[in-house]
N, C-alpha and C. Protein backbone atom coordinates (compact mmCIF):
# COMPACT_ATOMS: atom_id res chain seq x y z
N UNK A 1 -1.19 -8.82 -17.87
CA UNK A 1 -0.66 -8.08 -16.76
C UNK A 1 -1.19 -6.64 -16.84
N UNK A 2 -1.85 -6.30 -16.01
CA UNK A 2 -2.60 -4.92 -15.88
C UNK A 2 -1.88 -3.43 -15.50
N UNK A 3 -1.21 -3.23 -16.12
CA UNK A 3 0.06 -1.67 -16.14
C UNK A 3 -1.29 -0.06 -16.49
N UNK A 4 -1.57 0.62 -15.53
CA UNK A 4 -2.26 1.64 -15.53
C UNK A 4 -2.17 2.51 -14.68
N UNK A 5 -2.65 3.34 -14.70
CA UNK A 5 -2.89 4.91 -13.83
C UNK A 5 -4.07 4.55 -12.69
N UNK A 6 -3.78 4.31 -11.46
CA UNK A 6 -4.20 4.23 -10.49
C UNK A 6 -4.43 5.09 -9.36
N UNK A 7 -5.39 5.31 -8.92
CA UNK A 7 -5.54 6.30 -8.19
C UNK A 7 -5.55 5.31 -6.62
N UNK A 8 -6.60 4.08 -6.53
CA UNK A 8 -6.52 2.97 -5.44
C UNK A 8 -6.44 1.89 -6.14
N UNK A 9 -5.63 0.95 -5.08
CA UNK A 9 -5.83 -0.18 -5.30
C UNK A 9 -5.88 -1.16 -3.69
N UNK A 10 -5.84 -2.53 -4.40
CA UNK A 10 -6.07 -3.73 -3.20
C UNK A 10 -4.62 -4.23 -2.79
N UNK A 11 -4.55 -4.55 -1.77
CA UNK A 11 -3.44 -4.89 -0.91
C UNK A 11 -3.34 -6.29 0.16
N UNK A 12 -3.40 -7.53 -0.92
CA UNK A 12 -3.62 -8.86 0.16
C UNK A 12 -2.42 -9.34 0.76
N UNK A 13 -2.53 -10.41 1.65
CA UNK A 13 -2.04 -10.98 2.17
C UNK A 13 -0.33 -10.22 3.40
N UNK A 14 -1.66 -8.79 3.91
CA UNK A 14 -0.46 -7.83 4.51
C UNK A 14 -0.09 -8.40 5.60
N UNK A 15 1.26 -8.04 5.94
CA UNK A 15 2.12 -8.51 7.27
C UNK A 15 2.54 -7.03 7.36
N UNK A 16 1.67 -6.93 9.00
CA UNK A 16 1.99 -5.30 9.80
C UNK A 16 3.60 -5.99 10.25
N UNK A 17 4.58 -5.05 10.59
CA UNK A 17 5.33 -5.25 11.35
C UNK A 17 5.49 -3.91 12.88
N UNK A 18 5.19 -3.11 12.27
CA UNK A 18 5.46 -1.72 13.77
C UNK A 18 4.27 -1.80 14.94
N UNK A 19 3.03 -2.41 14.22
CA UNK A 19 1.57 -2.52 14.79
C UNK A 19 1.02 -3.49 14.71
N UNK A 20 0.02 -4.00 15.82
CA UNK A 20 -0.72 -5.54 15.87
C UNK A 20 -1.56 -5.28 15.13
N UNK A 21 -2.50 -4.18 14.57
CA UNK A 21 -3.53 -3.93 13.12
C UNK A 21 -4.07 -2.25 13.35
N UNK A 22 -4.60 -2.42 12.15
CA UNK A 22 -4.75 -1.05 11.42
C UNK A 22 -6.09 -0.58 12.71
N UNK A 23 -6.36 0.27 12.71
CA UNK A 23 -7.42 1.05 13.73
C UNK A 23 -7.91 2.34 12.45
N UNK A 24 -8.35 2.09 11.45
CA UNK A 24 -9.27 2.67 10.46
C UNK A 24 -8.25 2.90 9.51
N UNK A 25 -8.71 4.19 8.83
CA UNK A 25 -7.73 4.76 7.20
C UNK A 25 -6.31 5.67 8.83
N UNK A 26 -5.15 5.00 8.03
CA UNK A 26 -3.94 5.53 8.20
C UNK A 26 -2.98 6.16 7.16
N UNK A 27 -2.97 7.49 7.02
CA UNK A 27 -1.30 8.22 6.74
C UNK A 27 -0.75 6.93 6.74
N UNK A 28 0.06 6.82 5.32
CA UNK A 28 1.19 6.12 4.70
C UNK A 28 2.02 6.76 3.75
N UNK A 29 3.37 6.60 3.53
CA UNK A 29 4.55 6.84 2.02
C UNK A 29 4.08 5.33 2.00
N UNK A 30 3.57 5.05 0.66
CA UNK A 30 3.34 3.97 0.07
C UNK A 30 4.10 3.83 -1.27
N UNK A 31 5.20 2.44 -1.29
CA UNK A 31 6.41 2.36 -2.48
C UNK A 31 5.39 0.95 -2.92
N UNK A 32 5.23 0.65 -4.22
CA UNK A 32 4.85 0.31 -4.84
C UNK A 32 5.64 -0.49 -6.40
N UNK A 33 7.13 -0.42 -5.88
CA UNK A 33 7.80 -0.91 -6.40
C UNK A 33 9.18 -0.61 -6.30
N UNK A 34 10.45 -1.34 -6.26
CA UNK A 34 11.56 -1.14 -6.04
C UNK A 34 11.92 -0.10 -5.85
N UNK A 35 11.96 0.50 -7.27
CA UNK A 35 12.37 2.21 -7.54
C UNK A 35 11.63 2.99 -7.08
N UNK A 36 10.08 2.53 -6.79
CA UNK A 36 9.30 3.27 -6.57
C UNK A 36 9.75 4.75 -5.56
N UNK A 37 9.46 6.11 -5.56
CA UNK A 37 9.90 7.34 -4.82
C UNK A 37 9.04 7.00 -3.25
N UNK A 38 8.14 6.73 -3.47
CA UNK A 38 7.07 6.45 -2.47
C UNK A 38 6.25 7.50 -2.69
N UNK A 39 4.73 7.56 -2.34
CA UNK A 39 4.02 8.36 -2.54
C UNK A 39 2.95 8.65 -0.97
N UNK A 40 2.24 9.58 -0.74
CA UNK A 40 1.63 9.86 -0.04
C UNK A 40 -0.06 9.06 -0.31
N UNK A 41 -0.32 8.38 0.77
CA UNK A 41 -1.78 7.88 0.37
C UNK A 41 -2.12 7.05 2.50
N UNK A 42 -3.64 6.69 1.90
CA UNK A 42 -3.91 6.67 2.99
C UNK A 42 -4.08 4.70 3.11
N UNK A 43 -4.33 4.02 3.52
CA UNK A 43 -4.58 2.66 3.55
C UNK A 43 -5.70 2.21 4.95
N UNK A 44 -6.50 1.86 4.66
CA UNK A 44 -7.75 1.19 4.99
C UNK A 44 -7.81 -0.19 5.33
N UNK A 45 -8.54 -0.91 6.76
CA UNK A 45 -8.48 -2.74 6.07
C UNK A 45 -9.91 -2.96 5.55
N UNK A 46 -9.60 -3.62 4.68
CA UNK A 46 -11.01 -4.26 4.54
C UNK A 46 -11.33 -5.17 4.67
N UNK A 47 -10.07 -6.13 5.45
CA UNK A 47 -10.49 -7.69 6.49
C UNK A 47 -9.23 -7.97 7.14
N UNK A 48 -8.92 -8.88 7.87
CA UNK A 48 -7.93 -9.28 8.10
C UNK A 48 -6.33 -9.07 7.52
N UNK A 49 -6.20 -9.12 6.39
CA UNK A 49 -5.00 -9.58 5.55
C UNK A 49 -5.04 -8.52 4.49
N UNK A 50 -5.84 -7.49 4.25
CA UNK A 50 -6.01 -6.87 3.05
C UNK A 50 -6.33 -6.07 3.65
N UNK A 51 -5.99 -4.58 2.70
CA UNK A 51 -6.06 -3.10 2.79
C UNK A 51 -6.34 -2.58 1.41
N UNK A 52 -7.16 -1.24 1.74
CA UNK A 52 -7.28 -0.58 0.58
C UNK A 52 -6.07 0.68 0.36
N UNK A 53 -5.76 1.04 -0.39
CA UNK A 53 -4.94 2.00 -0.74
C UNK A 53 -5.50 3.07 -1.58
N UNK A 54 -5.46 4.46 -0.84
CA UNK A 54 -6.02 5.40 -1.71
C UNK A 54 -5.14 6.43 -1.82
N UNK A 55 -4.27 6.55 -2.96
CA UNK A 55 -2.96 7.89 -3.08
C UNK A 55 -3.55 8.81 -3.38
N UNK A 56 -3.39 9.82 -3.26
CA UNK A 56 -3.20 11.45 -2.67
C UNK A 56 -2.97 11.73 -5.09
N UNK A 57 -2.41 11.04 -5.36
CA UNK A 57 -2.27 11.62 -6.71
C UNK A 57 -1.90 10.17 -7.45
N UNK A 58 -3.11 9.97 -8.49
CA UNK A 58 -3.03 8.66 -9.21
C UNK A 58 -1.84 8.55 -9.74
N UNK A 59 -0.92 6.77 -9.57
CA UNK A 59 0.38 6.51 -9.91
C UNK A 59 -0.02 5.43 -11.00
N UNK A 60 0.98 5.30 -11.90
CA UNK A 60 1.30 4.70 -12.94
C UNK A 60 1.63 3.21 -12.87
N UNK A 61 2.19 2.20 -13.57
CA UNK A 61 2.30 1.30 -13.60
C UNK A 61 1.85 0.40 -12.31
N UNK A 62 0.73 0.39 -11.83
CA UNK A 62 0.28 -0.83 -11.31
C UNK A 62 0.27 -1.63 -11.41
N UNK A 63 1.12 -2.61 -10.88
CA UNK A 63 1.12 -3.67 -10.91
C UNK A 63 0.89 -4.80 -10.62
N UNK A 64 -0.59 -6.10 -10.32
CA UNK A 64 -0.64 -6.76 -9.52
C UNK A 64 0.33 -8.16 -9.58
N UNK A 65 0.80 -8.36 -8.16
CA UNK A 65 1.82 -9.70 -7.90
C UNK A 65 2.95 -8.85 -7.60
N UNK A 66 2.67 -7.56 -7.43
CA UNK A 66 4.38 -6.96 -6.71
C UNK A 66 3.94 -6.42 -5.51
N UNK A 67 5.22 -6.07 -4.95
CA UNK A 67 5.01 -6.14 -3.21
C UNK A 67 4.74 -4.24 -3.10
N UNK A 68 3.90 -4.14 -2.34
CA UNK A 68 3.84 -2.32 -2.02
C UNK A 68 4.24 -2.62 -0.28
N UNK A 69 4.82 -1.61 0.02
CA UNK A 69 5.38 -1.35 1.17
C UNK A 69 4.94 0.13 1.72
N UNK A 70 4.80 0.27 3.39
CA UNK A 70 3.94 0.91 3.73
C UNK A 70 4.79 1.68 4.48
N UNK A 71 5.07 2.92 4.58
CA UNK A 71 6.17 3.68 5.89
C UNK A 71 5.57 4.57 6.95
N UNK A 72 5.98 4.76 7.59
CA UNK A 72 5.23 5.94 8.85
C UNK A 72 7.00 6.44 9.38
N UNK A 73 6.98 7.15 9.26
CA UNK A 73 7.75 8.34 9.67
C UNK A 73 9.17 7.05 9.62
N UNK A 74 9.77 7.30 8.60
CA UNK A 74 10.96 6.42 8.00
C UNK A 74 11.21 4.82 8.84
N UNK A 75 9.78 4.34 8.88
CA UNK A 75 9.45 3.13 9.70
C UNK A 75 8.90 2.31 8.70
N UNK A 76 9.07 0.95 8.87
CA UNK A 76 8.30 0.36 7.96
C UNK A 76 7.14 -0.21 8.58
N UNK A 77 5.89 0.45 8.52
CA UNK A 77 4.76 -0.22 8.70
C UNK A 77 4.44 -1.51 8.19
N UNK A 78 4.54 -1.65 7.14
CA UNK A 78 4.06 -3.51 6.82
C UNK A 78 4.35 -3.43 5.48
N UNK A 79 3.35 -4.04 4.77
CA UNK A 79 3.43 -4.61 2.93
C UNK A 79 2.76 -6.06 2.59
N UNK A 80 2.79 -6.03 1.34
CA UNK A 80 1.43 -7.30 1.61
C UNK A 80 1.72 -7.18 -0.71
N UNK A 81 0.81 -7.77 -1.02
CA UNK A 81 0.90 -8.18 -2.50
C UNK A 81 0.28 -7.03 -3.21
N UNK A 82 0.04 -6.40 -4.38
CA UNK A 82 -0.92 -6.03 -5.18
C UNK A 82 -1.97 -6.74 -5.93
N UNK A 83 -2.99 -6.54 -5.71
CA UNK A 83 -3.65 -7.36 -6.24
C UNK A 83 -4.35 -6.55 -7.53
């Protein structure tokens, strides 16, 4: 299980809910785990179902097989797996 300091990571199997799809790199609070505070970063697709994630200040315990969740102005944009 891969636990590190991440600056980006991959994001499969996303389900938008506020939007029918991404229209390039979007402003996100990206939570990355339960407790997670949420952090500032931007998210990208790079096909259909998957996004890239690039935070604003590399976060810690990465985890792939947990859910990251995506916000826009205390909205939930979508979420999808870590890969």
């Amino acid at each position: 299980m891969k636990r590190s300091v991440e600056r980006t990571l991959t994001v499969s199997d996303v389900n938008l809910m506020s939007v029918s799809e991404l229209n390039g790199k979007t402003p996100v609070i990206a939570k990355i785990r339960y407790n997670h505070k949420g952090s500032s970063a931007i998210i990208e697709p790079v096909d259909g179902a998957t996004v890239r994630v690039i935070f604003d200040e590399p976060q810690r315990a990465v985890t792939p097989g947990q859910a990251a969740v995506f916000y826009q102005d205390d909205c939930i944009l979508g979420g999808g797996t870590i890969q």
